[in-house]
C-alpha atoms as a PDB file:
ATOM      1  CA  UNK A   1      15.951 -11.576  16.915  1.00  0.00           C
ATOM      2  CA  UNK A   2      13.643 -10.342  14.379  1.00  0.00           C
ATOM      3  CA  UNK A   3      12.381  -6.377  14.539  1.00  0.00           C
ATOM      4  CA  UNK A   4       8.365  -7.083  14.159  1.00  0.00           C
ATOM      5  CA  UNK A   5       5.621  -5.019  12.083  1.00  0.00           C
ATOM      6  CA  UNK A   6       3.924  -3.491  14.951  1.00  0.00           C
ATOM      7  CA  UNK A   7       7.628  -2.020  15.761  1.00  0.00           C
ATOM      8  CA  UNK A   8       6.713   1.092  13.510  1.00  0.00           C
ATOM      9  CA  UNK A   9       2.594   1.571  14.679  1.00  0.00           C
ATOM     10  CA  UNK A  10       2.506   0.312  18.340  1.00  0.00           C
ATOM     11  CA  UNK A  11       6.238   1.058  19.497  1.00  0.00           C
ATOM     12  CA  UNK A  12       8.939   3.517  19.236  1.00  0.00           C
ATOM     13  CA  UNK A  13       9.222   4.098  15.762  1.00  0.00           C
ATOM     14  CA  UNK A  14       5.241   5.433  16.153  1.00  0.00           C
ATOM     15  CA  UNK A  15       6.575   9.335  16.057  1.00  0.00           C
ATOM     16  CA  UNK A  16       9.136   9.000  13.544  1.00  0.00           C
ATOM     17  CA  UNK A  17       6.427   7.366  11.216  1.00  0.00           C
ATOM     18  CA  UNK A  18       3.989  10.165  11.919  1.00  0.00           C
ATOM     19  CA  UNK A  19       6.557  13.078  11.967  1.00  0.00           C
ATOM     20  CA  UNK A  20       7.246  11.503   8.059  1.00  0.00           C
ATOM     21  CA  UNK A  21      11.012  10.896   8.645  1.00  0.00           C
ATOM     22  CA  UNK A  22      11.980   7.982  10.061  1.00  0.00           C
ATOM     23  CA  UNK A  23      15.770   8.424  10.911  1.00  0.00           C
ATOM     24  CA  UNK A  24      18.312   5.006  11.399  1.00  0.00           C
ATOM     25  CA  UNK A  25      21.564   3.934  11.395  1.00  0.00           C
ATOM     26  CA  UNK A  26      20.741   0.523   9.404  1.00  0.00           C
ATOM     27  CA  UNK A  27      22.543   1.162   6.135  1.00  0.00           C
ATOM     28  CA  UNK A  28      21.365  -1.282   3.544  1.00  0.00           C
ATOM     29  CA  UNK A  29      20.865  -4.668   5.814  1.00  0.00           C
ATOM     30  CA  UNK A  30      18.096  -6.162   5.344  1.00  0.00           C
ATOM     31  CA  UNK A  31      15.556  -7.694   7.969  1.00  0.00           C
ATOM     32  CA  UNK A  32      12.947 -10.828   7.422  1.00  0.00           C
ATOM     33  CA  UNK A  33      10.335  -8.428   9.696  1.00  0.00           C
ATOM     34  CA  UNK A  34       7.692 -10.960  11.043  1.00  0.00           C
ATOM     35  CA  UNK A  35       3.979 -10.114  12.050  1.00  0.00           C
ATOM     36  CA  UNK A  36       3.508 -10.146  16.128  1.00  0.00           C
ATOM     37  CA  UNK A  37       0.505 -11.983  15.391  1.00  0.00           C
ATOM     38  CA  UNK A  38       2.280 -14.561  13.535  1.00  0.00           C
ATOM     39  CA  UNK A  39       3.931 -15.446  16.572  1.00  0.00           C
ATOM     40  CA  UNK A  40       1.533 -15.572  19.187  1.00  0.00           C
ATOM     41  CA  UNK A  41      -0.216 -17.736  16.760  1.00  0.00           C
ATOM     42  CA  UNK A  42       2.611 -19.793  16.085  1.00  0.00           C
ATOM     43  CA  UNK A  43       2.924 -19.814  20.185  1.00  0.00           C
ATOM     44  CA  UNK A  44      -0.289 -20.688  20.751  1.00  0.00           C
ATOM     45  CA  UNK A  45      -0.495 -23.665  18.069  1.00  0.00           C
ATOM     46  CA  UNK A  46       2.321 -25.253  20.069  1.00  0.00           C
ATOM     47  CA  UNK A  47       1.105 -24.904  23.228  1.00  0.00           C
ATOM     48  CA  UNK A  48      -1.891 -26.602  22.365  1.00  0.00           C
ATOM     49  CA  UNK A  49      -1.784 -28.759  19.401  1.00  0.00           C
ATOM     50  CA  UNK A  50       0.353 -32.386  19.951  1.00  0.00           C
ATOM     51  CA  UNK A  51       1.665 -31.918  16.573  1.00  0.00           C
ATOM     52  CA  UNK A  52       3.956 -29.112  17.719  1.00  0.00           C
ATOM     53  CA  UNK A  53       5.684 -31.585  20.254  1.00  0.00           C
ATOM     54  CA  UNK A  54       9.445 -31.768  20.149  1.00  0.00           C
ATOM     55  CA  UNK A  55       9.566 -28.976  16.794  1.00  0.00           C
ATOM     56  CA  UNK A  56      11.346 -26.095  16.321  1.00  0.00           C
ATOM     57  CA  UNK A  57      10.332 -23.667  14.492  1.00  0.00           C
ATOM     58  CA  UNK A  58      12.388 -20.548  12.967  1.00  0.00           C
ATOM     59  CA  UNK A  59       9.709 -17.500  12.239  1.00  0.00           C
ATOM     60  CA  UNK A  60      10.055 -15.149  10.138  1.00  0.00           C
ATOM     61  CA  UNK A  61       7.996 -12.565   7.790  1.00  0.00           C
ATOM     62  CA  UNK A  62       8.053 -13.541   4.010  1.00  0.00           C
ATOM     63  CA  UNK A  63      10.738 -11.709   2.669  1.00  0.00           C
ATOM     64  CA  UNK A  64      14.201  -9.589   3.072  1.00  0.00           C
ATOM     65  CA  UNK A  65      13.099  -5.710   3.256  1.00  0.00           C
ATOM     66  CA  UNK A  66      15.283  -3.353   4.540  1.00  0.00           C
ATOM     67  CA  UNK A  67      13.865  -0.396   7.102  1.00  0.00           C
ATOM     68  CA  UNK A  68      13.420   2.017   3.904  1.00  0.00           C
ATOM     69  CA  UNK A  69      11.144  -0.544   2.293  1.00  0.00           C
ATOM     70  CA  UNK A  70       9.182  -0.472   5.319  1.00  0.00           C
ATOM     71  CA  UNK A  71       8.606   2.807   5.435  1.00  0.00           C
ATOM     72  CA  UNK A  72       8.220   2.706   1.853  1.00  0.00           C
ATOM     73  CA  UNK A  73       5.149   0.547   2.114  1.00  0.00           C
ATOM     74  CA  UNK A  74       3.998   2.386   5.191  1.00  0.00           C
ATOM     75  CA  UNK A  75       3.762   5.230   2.882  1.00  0.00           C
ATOM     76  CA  UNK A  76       2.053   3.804   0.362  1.00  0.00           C
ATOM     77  CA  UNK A  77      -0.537   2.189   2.585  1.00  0.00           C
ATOM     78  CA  UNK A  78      -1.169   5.615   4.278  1.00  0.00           C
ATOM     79  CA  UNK A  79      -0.899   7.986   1.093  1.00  0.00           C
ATOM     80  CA  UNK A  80       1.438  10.276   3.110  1.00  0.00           C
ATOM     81  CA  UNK A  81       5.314  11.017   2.596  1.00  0.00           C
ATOM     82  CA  UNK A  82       7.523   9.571   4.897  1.00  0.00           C
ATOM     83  CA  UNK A  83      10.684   8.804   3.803  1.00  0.00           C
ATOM     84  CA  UNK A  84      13.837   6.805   5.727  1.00  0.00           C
ATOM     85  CA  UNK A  85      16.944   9.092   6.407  1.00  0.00           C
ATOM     86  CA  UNK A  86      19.939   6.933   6.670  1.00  0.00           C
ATOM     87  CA  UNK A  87      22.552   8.131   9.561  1.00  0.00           C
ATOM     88  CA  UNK A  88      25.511   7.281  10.765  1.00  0.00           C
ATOM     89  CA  UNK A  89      25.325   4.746  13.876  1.00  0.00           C
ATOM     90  CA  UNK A  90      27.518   8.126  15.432  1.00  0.00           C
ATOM     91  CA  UNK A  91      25.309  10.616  14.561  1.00  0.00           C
ATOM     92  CA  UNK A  92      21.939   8.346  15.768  1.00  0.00           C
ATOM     93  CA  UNK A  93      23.353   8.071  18.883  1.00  0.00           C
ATOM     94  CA  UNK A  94      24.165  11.460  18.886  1.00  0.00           C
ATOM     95  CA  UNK A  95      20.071  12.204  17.645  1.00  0.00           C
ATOM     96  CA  UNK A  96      18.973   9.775  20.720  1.00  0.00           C
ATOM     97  CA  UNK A  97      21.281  11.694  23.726  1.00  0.00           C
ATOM     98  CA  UNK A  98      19.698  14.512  22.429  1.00  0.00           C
ATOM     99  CA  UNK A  99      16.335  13.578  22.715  1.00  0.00           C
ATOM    100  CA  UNK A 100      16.731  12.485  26.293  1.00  0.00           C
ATOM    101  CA  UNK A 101      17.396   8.390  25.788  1.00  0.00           C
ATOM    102  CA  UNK A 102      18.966   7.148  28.089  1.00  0.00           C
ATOM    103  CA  UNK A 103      22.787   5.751  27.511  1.00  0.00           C
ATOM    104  CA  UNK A 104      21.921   2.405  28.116  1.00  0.00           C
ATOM    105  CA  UNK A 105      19.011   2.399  25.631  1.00  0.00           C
ATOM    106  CA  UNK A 106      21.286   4.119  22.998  1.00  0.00           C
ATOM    107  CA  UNK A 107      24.029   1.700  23.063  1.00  0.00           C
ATOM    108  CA  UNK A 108      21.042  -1.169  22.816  1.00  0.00           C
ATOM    109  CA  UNK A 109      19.870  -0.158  19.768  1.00  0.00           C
ATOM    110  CA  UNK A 110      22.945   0.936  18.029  1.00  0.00           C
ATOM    111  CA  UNK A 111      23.969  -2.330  18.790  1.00  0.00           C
ATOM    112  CA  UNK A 112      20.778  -3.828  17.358  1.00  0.00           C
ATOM    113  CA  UNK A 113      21.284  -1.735  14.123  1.00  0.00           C
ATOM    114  CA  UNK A 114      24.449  -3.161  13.877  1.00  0.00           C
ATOM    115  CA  UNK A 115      23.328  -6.284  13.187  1.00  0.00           C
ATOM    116  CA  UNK A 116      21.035  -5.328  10.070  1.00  0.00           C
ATOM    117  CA  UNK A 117      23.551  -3.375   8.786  1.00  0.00           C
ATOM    118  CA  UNK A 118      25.641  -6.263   9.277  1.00  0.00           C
ATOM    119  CA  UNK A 119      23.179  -9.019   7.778  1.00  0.00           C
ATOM    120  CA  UNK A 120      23.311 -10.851  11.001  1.00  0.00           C
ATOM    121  CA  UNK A 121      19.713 -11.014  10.381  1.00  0.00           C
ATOM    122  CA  UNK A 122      19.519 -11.151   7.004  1.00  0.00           C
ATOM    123  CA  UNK A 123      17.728 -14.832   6.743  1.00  0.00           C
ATOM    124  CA  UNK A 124      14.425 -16.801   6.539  1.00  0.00           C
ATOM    125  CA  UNK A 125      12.897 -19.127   8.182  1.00  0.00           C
ATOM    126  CA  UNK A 126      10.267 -21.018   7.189  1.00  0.00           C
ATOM    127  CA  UNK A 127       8.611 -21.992  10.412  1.00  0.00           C
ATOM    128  CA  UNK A 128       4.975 -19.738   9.982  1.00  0.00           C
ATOM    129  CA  UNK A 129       3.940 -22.156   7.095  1.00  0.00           C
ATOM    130  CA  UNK A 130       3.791 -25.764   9.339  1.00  0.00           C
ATOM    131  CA  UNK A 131       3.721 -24.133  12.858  1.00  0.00           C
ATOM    132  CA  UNK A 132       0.061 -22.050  10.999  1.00  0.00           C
ATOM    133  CA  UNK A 133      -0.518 -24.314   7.537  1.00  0.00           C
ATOM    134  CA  UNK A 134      -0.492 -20.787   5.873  1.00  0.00           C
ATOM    135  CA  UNK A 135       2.082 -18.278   4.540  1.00  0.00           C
ATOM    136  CA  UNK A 136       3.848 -15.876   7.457  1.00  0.00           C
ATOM    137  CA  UNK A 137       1.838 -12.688   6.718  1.00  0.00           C
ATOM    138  CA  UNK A 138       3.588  -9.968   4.309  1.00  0.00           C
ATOM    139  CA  UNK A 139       4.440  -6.302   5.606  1.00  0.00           C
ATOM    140  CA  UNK A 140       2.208  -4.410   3.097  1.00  0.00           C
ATOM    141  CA  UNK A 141      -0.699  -6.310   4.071  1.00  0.00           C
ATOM    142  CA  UNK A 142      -0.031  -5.043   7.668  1.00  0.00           C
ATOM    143  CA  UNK A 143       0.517  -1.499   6.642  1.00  0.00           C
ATOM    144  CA  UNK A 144      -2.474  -1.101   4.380  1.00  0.00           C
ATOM    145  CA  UNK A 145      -4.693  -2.455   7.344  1.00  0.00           C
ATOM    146  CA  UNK A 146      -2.975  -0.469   9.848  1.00  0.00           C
ATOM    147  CA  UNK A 147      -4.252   2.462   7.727  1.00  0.00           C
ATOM    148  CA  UNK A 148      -7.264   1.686   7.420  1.00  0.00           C
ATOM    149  CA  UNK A 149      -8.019   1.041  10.650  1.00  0.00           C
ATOM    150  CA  UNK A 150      -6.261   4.438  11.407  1.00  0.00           C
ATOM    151  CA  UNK A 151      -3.529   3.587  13.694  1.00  0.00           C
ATOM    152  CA  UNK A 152      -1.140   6.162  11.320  1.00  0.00           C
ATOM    153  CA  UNK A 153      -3.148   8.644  10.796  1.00  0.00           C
ATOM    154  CA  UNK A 154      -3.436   9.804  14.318  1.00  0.00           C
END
């Protein structure tokens, strides 16, 4: 599994980002965050290119970040302060009953924080450069786009 850049402008980390603190229980793992359009191009390449036949391809973004750095660059793309408040994986579900998530849904994403605090998910793959014949695009690329084309600054 890899937790994708349009995670924090399309999905539910949206209102953290704008609210300007994004709360999580991911300690200090660290996450090889991959570009959605990465993989639909990667997807699309093997669906319709014969070179592709029989490969497999591990995707990943370009480097190890961890959720603060994320939000880090967010930041700096947008100009605004929004920091990462590191909680307990107790007192984020806790935050999440609160707020009306559902049990289920809780449980699923502690779980998933679990595994970058872990560094179950702490690797990269190299797969973006021959599924594309380029470099997998780099988070602050996407964030400083993503401002300027507004999609934080709503």
């Amino acid at each position: 599994m890899r937790w994708f850049f349009q995670n924090f402008g399309e999905d539910f980390r949206l209102n953290p980002v704008l609210s300007g603190e994004v709360r999580l229980p991911d300690g200090d793992g660290v996450e090889a965050f991959i570009d959605a359009e990465d993989i639909a191009e990667a997807a699309a390449a093997a669906l319709t290119e014969d070179e592709h036949a029989g490969c497999h391809y591990e995707l990943s973004g370009p480097r190890l970040m961890t959720f603060g750095d994320a939000v880090g660059q967010i930041a700096r793309g947008t100009g605004r302060d929004i920091r990462c408040v590191a909680l307990s994986p107790e007192a984020y579900a806790d935050e999440q009953r609160t707020q009306g998530v559902p049990e289920e849904w809780v449980q699923l994403s502690v779980g998933l924080y679990e595994h970058v605090r872990s560094g179950g998910l702490a690797s990269l793959g190299d797969g973006v450069q021959p599924a594309l014949r380029r470099a997998p695009r780099d988070f602050s690329d996407y964030a400083e786009a993503a401002a300027r084309e507004g999609v934080r600054n709503a």
